[in-house]
PDB file of N, CA and C in Angstrom:
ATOM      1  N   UNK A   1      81.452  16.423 314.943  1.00  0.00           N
ATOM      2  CA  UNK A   1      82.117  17.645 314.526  1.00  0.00           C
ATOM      3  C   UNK A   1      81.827  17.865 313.042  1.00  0.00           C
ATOM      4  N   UNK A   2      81.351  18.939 312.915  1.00  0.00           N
ATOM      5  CA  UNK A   2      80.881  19.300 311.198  1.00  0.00           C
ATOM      6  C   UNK A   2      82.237  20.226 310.448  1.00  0.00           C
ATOM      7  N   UNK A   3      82.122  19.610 308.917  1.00  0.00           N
ATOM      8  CA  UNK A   3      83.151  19.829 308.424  1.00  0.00           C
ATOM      9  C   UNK A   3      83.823  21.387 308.747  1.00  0.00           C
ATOM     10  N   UNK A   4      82.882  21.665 308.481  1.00  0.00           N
ATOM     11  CA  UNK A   4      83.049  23.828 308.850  1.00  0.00           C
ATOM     12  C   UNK A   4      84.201  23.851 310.248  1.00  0.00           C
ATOM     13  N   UNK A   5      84.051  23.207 311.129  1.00  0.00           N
ATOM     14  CA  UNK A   5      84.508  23.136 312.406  1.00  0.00           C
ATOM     15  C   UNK A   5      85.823  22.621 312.304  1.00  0.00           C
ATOM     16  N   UNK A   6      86.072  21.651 311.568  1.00  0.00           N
ATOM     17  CA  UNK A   6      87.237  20.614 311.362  1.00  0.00           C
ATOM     18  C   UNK A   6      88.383  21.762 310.621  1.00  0.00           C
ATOM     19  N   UNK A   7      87.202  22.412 309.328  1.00  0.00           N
ATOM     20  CA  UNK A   7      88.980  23.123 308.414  1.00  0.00           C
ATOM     21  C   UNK A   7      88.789  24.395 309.003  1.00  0.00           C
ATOM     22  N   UNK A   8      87.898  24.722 310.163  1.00  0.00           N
ATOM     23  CA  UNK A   8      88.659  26.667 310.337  1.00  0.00           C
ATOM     24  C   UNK A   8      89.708  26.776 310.660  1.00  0.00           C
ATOM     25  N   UNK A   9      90.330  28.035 310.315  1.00  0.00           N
ATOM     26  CA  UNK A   9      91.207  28.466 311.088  1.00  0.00           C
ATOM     27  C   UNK A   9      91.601  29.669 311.990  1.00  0.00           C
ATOM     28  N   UNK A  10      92.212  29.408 313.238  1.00  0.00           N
ATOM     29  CA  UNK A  10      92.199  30.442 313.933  1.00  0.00           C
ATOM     30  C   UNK A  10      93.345  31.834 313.948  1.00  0.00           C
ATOM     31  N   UNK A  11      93.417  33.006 314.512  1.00  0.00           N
ATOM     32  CA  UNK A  11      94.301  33.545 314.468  1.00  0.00           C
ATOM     33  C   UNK A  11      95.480  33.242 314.926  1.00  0.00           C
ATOM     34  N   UNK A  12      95.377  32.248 316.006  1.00  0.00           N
ATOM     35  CA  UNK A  12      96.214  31.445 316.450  1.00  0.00           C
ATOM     36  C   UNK A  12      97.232  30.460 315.637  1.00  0.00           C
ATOM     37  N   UNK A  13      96.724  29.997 314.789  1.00  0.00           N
ATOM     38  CA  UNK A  13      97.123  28.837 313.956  1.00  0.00           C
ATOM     39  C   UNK A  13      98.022  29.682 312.492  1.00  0.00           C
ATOM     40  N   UNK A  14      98.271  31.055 312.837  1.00  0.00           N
ATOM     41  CA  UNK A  14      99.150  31.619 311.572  1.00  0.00           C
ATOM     42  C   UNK A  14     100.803  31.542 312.387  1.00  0.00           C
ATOM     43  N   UNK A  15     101.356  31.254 311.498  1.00  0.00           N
ATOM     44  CA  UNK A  15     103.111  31.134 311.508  1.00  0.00           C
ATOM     45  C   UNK A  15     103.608  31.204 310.725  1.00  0.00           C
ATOM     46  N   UNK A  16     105.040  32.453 311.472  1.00  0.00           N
ATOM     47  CA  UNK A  16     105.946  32.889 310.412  1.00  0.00           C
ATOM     48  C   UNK A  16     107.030  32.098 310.397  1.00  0.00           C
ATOM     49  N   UNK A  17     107.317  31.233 309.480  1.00  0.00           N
ATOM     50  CA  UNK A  17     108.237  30.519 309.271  1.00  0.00           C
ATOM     51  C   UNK A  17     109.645  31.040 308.255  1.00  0.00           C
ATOM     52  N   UNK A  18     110.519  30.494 309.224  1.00  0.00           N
ATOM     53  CA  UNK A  18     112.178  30.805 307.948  1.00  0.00           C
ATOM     54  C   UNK A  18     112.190  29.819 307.338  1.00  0.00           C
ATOM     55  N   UNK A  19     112.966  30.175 306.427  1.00  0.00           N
ATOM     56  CA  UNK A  19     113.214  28.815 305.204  1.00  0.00           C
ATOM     57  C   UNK A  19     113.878  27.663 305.864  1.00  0.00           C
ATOM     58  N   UNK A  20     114.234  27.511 307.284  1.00  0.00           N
ATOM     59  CA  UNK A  20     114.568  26.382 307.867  1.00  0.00           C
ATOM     60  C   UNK A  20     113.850  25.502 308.179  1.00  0.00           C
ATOM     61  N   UNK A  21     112.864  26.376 308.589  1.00  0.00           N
ATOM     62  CA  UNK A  21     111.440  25.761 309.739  1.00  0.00           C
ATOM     63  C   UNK A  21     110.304  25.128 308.742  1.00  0.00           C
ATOM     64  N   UNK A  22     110.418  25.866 307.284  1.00  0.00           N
ATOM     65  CA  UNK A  22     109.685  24.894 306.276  1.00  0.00           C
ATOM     66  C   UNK A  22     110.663  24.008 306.143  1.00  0.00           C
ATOM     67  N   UNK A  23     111.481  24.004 305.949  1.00  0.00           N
ATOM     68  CA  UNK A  23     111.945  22.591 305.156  1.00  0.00           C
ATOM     69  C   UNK A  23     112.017  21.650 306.279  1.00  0.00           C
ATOM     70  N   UNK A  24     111.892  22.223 307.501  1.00  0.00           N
ATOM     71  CA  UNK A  24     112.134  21.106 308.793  1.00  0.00           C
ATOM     72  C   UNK A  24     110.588  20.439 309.332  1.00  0.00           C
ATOM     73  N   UNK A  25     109.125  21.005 308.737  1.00  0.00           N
ATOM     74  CA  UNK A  25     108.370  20.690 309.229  1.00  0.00           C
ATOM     75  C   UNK A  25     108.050  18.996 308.445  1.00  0.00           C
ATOM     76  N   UNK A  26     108.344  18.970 307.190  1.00  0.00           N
ATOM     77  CA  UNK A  26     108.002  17.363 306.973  1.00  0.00           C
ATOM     78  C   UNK A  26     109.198  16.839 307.711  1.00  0.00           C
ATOM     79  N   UNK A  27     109.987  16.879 308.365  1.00  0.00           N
ATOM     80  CA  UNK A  27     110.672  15.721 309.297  1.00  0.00           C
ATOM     81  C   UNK A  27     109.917  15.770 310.611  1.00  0.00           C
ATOM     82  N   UNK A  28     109.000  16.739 311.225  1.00  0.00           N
ATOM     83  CA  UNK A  28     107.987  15.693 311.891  1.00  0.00           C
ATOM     84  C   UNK A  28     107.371  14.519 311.950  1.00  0.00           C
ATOM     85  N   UNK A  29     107.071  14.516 310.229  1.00  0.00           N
ATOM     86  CA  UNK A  29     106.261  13.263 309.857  1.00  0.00           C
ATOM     87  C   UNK A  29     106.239  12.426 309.828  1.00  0.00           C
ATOM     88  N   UNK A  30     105.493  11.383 310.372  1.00  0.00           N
ATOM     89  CA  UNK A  30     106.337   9.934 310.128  1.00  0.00           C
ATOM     90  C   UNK A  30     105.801   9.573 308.799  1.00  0.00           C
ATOM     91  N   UNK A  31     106.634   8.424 308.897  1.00  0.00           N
ATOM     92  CA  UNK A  31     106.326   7.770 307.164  1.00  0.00           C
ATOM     93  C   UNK A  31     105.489   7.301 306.690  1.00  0.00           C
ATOM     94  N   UNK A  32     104.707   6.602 307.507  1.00  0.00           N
ATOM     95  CA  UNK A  32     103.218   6.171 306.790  1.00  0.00           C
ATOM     96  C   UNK A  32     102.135   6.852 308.099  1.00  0.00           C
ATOM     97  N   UNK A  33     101.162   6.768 307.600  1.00  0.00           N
ATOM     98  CA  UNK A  33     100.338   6.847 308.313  1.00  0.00           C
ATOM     99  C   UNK A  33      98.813   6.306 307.923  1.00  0.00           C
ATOM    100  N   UNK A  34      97.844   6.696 308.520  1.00  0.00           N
ATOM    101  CA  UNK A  34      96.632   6.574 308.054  1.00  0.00           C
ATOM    102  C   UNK A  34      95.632   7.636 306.857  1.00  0.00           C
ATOM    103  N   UNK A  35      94.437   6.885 306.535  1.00  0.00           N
ATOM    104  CA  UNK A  35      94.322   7.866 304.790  1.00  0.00           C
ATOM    105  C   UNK A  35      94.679   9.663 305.628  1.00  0.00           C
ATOM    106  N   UNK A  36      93.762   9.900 306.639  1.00  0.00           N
ATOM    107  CA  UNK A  36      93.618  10.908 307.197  1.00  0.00           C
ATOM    108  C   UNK A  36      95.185  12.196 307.341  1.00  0.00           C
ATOM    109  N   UNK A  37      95.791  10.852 308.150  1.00  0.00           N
ATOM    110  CA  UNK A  37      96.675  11.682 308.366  1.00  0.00           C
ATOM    111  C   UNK A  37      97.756  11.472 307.174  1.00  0.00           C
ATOM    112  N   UNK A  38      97.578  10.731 306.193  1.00  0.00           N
ATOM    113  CA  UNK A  38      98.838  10.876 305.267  1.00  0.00           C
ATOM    114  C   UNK A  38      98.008  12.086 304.249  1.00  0.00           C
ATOM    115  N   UNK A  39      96.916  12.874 304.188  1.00  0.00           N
ATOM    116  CA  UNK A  39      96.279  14.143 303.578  1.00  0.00           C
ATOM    117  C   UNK A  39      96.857  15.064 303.893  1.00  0.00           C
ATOM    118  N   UNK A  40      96.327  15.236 305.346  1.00  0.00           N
ATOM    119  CA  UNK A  40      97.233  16.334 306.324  1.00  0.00           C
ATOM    120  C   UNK A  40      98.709  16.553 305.343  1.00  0.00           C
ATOM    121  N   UNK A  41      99.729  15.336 306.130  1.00  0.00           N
ATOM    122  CA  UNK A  41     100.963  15.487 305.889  1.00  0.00           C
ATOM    123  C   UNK A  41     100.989  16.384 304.146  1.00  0.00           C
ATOM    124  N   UNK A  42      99.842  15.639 303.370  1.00  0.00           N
ATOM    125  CA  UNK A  42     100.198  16.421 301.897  1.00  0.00           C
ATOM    126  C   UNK A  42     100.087  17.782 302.016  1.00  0.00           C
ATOM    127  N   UNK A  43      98.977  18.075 303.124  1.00  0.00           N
ATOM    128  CA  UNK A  43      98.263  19.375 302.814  1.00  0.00           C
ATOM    129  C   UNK A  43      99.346  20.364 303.152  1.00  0.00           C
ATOM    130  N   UNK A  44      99.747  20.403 304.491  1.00  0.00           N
ATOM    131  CA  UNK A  44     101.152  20.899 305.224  1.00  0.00           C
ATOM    132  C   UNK A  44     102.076  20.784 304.295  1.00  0.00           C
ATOM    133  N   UNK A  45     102.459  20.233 303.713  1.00  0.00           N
ATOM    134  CA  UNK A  45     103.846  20.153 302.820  1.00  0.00           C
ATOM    135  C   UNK A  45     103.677  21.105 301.545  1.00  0.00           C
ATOM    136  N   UNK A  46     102.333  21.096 301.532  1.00  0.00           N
ATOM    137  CA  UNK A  46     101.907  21.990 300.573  1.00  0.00           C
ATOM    138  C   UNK A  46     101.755  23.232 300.420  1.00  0.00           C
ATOM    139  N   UNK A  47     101.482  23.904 301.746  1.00  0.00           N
ATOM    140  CA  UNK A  47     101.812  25.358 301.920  1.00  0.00           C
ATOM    141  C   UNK A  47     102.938  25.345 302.817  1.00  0.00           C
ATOM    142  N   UNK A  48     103.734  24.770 303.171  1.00  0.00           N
ATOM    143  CA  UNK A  48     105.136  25.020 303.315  1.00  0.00           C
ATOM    144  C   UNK A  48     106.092  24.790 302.485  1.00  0.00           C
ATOM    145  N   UNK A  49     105.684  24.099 301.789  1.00  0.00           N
ATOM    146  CA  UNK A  49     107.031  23.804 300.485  1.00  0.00           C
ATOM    147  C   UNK A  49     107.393  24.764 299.789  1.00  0.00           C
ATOM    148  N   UNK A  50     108.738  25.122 299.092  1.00  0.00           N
ATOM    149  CA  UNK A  50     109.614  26.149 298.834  1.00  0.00           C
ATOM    150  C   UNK A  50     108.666  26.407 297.446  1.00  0.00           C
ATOM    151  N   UNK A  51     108.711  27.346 296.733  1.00  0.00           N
ATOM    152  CA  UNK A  51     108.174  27.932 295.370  1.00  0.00           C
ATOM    153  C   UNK A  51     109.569  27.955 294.566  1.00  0.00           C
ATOM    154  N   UNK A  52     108.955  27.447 293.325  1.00  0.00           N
ATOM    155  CA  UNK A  52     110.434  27.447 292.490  1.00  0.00           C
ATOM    156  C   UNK A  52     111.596  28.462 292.790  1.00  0.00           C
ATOM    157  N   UNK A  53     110.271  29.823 292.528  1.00  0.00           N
ATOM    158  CA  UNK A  53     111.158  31.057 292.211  1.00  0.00           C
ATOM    159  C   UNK A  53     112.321  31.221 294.220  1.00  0.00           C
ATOM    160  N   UNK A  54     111.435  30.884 294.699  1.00  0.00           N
ATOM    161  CA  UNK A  54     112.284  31.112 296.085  1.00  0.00           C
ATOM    162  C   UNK A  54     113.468  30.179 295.843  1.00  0.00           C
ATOM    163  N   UNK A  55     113.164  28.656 295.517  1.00  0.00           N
ATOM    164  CA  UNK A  55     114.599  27.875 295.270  1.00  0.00           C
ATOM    165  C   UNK A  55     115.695  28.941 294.730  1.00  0.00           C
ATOM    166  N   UNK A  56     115.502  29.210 293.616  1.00  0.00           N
ATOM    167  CA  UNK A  56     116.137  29.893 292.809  1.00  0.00           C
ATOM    168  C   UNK A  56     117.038  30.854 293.448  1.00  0.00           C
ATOM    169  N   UNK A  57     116.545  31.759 294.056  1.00  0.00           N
ATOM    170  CA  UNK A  57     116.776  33.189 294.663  1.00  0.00           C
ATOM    171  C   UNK A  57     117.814  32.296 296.075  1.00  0.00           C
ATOM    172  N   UNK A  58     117.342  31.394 296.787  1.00  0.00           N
ATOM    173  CA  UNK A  58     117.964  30.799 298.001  1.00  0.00           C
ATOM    174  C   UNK A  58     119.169  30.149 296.961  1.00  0.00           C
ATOM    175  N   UNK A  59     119.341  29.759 295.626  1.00  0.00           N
ATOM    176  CA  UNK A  59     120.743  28.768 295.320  1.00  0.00           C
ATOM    177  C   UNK A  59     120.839  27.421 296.530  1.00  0.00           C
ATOM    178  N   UNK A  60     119.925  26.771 296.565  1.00  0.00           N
ATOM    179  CA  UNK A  60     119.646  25.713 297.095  1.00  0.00           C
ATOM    180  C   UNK A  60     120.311  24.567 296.698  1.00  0.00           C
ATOM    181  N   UNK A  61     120.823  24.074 297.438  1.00  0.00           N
ATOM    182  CA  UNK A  61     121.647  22.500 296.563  1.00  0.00           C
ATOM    183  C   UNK A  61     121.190  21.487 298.499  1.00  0.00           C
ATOM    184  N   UNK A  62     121.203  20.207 297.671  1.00  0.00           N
ATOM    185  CA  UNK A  62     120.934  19.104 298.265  1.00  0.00           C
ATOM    186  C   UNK A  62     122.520  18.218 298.048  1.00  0.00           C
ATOM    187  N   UNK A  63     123.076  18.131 299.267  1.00  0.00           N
ATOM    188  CA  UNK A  63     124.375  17.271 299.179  1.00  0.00           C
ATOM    189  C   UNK A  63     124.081  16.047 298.582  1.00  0.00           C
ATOM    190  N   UNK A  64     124.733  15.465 297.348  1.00  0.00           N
ATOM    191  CA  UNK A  64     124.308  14.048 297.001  1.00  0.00           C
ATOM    192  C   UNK A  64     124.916  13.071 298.044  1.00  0.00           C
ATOM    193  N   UNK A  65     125.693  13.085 299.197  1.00  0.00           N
ATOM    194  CA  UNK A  65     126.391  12.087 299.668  1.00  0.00           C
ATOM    195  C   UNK A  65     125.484  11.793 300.924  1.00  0.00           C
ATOM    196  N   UNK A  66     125.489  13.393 301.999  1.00  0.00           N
ATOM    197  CA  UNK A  66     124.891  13.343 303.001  1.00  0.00           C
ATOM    198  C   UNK A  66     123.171  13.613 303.113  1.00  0.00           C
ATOM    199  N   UNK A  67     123.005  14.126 302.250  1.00  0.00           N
ATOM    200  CA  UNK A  67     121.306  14.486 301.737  1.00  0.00           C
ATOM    201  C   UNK A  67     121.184  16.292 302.002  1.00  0.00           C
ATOM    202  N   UNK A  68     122.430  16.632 302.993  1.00  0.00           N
ATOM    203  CA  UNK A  68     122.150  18.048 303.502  1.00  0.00           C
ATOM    204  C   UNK A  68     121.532  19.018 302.698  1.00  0.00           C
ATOM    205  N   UNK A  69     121.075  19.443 303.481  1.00  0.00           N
ATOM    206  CA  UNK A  69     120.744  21.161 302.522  1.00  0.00           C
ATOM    207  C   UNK A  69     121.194  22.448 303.001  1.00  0.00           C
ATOM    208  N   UNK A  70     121.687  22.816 302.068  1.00  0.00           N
ATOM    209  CA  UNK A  70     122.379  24.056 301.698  1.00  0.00           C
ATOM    210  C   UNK A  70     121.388  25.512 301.304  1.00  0.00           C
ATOM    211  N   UNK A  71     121.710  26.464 301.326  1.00  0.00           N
ATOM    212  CA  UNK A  71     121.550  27.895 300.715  1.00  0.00           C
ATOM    213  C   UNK A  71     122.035  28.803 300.801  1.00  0.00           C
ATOM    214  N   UNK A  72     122.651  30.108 299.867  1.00  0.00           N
ATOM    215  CA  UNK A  72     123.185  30.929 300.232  1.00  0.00           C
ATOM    216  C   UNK A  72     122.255  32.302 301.789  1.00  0.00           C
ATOM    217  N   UNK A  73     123.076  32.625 302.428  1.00  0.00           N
ATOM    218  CA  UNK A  73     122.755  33.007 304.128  1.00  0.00           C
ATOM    219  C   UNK A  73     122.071  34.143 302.994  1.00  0.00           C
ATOM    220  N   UNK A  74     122.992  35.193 302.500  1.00  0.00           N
ATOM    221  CA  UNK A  74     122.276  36.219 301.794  1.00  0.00           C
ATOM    222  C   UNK A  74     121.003  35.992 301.033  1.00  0.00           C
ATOM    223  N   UNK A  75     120.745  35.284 300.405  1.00  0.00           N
ATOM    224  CA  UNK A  75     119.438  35.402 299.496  1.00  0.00           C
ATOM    225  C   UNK A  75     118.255  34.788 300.416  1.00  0.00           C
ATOM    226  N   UNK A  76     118.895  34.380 301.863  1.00  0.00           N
ATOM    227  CA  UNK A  76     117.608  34.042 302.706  1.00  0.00           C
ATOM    228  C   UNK A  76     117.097  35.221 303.466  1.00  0.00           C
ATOM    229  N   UNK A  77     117.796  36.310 303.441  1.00  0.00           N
ATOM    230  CA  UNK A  77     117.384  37.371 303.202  1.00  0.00           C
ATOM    231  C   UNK A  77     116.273  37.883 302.723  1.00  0.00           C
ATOM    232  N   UNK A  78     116.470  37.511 301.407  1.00  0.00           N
ATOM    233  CA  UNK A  78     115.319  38.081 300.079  1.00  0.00           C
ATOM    234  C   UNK A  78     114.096  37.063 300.237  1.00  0.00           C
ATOM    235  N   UNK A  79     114.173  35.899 300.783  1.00  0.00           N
ATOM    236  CA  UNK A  79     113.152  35.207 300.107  1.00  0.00           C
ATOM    237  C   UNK A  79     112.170  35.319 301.640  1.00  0.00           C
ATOM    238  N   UNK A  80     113.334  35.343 302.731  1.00  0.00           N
ATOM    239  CA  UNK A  80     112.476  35.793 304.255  1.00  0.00           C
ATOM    240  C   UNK A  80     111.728  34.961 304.772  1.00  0.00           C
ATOM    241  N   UNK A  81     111.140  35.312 305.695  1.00  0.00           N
ATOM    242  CA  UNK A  81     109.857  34.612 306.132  1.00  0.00           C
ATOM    243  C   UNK A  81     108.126  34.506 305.932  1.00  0.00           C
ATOM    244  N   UNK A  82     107.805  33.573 305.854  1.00  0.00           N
ATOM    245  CA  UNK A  82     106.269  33.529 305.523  1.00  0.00           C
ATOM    246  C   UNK A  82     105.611  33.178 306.569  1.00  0.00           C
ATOM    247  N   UNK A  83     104.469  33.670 305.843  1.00  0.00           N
ATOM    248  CA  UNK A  83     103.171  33.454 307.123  1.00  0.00           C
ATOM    249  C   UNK A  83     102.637  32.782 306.728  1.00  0.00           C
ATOM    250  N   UNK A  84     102.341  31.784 307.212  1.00  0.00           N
ATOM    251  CA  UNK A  84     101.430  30.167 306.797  1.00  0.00           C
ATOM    252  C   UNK A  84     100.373  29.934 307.515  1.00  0.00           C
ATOM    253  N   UNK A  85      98.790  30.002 307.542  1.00  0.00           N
ATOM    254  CA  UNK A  85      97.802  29.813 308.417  1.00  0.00           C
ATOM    255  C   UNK A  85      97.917  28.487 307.881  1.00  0.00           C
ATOM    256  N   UNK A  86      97.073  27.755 309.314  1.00  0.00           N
ATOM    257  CA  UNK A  86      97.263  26.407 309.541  1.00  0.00           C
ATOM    258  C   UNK A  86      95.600  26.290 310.162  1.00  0.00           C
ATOM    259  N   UNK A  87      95.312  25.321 309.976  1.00  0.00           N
ATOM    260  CA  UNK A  87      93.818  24.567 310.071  1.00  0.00           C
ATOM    261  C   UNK A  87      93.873  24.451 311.627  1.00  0.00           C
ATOM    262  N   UNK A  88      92.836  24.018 312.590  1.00  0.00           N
ATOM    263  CA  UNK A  88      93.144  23.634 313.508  1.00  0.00           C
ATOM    264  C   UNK A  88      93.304  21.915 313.980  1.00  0.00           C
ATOM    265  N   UNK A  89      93.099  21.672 312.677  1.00  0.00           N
ATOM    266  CA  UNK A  89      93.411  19.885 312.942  1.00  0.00           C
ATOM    267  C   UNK A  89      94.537  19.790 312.227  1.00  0.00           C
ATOM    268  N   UNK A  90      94.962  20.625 311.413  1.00  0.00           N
ATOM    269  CA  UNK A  90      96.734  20.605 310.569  1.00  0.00           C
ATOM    270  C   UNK A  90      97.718  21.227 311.785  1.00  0.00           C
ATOM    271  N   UNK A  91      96.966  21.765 313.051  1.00  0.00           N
ATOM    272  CA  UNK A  91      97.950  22.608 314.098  1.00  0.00           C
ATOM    273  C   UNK A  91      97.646  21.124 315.244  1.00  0.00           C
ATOM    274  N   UNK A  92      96.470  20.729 315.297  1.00  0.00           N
ATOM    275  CA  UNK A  92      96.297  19.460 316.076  1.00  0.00           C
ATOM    276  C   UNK A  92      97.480  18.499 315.812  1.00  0.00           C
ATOM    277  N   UNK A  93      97.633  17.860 314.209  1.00  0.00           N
ATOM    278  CA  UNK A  93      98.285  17.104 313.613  1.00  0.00           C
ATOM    279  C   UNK A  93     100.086  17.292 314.338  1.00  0.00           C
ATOM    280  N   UNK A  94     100.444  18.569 313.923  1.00  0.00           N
ATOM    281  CA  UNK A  94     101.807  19.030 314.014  1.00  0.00           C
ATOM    282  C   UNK A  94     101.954  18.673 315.834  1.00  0.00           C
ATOM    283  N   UNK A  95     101.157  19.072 316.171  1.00  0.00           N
ATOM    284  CA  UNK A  95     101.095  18.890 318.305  1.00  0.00           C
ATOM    285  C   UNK A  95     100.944  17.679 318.295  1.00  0.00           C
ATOM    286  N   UNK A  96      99.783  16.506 317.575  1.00  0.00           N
ATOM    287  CA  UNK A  96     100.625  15.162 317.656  1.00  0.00           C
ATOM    288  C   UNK A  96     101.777  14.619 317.558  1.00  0.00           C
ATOM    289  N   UNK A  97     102.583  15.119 316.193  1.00  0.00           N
ATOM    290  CA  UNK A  97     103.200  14.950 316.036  1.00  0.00           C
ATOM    291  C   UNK A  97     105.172  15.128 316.838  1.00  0.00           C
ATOM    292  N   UNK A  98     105.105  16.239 317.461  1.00  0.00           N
ATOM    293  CA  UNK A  98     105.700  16.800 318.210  1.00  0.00           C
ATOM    294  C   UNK A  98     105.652  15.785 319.605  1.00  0.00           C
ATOM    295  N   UNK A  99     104.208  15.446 319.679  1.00  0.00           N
ATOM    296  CA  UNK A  99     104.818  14.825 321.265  1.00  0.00           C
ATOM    297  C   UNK A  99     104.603  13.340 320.992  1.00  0.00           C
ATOM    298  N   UNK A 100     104.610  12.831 319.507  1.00  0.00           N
ATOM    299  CA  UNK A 100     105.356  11.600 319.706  1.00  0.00           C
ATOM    300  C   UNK A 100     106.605  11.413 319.135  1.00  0.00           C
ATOM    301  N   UNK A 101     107.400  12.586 318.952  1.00  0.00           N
ATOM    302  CA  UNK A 101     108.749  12.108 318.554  1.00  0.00           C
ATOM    303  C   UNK A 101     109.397  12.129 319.968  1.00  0.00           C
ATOM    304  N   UNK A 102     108.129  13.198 320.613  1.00  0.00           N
ATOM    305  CA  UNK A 102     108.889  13.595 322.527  1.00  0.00           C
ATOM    306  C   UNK A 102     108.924  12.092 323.078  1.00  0.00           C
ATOM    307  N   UNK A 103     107.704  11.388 322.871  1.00  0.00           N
ATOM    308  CA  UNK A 103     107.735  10.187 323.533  1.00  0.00           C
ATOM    309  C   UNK A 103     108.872   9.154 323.183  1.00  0.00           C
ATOM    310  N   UNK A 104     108.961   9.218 322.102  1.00  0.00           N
ATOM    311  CA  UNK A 104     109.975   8.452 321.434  1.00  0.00           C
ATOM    312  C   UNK A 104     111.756   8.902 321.149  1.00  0.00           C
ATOM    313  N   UNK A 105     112.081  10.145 322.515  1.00  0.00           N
ATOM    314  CA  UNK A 105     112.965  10.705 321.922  1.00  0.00           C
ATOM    315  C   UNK A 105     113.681  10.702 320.889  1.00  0.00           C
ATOM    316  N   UNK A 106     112.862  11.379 319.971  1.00  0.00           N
ATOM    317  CA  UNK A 106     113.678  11.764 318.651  1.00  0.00           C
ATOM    318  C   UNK A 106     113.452  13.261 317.859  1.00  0.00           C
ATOM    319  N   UNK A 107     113.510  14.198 319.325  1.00  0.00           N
ATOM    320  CA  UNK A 107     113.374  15.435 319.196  1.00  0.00           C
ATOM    321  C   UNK A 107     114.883  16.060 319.049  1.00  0.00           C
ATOM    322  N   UNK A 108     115.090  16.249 318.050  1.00  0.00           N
ATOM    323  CA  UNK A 108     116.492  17.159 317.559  1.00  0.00           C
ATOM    324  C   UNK A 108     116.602  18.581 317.711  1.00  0.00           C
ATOM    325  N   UNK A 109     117.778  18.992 317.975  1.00  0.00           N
ATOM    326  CA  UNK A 109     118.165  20.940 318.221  1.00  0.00           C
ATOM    327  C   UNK A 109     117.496  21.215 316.989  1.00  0.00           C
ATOM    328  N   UNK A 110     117.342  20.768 315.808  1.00  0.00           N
ATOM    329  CA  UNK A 110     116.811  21.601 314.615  1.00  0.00           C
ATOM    330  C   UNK A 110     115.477  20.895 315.153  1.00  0.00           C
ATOM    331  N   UNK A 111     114.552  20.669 315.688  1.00  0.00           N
ATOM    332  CA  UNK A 111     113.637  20.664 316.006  1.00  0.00           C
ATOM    333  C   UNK A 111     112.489  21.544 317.060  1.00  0.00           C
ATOM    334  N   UNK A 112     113.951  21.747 317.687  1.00  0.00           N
ATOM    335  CA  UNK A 112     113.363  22.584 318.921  1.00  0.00           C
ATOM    336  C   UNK A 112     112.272  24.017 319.067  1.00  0.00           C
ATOM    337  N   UNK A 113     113.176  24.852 318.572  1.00  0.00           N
ATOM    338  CA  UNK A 113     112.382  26.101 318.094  1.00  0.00           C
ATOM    339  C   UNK A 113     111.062  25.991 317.683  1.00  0.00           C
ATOM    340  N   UNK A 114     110.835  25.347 316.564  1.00  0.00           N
ATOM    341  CA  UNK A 114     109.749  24.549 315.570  1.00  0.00           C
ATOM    342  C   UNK A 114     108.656  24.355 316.664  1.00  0.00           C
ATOM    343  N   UNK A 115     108.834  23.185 317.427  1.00  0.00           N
ATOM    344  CA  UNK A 115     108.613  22.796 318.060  1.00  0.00           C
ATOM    345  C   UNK A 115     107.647  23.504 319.418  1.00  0.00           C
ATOM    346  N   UNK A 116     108.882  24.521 319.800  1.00  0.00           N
ATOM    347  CA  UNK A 116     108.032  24.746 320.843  1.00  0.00           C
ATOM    348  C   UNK A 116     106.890  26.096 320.589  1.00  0.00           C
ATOM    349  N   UNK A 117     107.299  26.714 319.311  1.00  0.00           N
ATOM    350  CA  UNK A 117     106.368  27.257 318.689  1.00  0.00           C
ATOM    351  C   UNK A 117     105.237  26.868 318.513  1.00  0.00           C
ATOM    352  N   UNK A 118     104.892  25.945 318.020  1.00  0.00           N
ATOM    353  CA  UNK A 118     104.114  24.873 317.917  1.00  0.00           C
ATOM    354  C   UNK A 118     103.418  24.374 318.846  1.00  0.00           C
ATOM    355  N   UNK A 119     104.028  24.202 319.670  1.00  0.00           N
ATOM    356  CA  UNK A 119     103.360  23.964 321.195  1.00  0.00           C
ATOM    357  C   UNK A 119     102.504  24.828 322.301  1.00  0.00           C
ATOM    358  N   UNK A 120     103.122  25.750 321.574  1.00  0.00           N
ATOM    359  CA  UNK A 120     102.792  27.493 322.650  1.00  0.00           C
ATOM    360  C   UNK A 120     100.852  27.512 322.159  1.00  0.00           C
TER     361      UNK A 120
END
C-alpha cells in the first residue's frame, strides 16, 4: 500500500461532531499502544481537540474530585458542531478501536452514538 493510499481521505470519513463526541473520542483509546498507532491517537486528538477560543466561549471546567467535565448548555450553542475529515486508516483506527472495547465490554451510553456513527 503506497503512502498516497494510506493518508486519503474519503467523503465518507467527514464528521460532524458536538463538543461531546470530541472530547469523548480519546476515551476510545487505549493507553499505550504501538509507534503506529500511538501517532494516529496524536493525530485524532489533534483535530478533535477543543481550540482555546472554543474553551473559553463553552466556560469549561474539569471537576478536581471526579475528573468530570462541565460546560455551559448555552455557549455550546455558539461554539456548535464541527466537521472533522478523517484519513481512512484514522477511520480504520477508530473501527478498531470501537470493536475492541465491544470485545472487551467496555462500551459506555456516552459511547454509543460515537460509536455507531463510526461504524455506519
Amino acid at each position: 500500500m503506497t503512502k498516497d493510499k494510506v493518508l486519503q481521505t474519503s467523503s465518507n470519513n467527514k464528521l460532524t461532531l458536538s463538543v461531546k463526541e470530541r472530547i469523548s473520542i480519546p476515551t476510545l483509546f487505549p493507553e499505550s499502544g504501538d509507534l503506529n498507532g500511538v501517532r494516529l491517537m496524536a493525530d485524532i486528538r489533534g483535530k478533535t481537540q477543543l481550540l482555546q477560543q472554543e474553551l473559553e466561549k463553552l466556560e469549561m471546567k474539569i471537576n478536581p474530585i471526579t475528573g468530570a467535565t462541565s460546560w455551559t448548555p448555552e455557549a455550546d450553542k455558539t461554539v456548535g458542531k464541527k466537521m472533522i475529515s478523517f484519513t481512512d486508516t484514522e477511520i480504520g483506527f477508530l473501527k478498531d478501536q470501537i470493536d475492541r472495547l465491544d470485545k472487551e465490554k467496555k462500551i459506555t451510553e456516552e459511547h454509543l452514538p460515537l460509536a455507531e456513527r463510526i461504524k455506519a
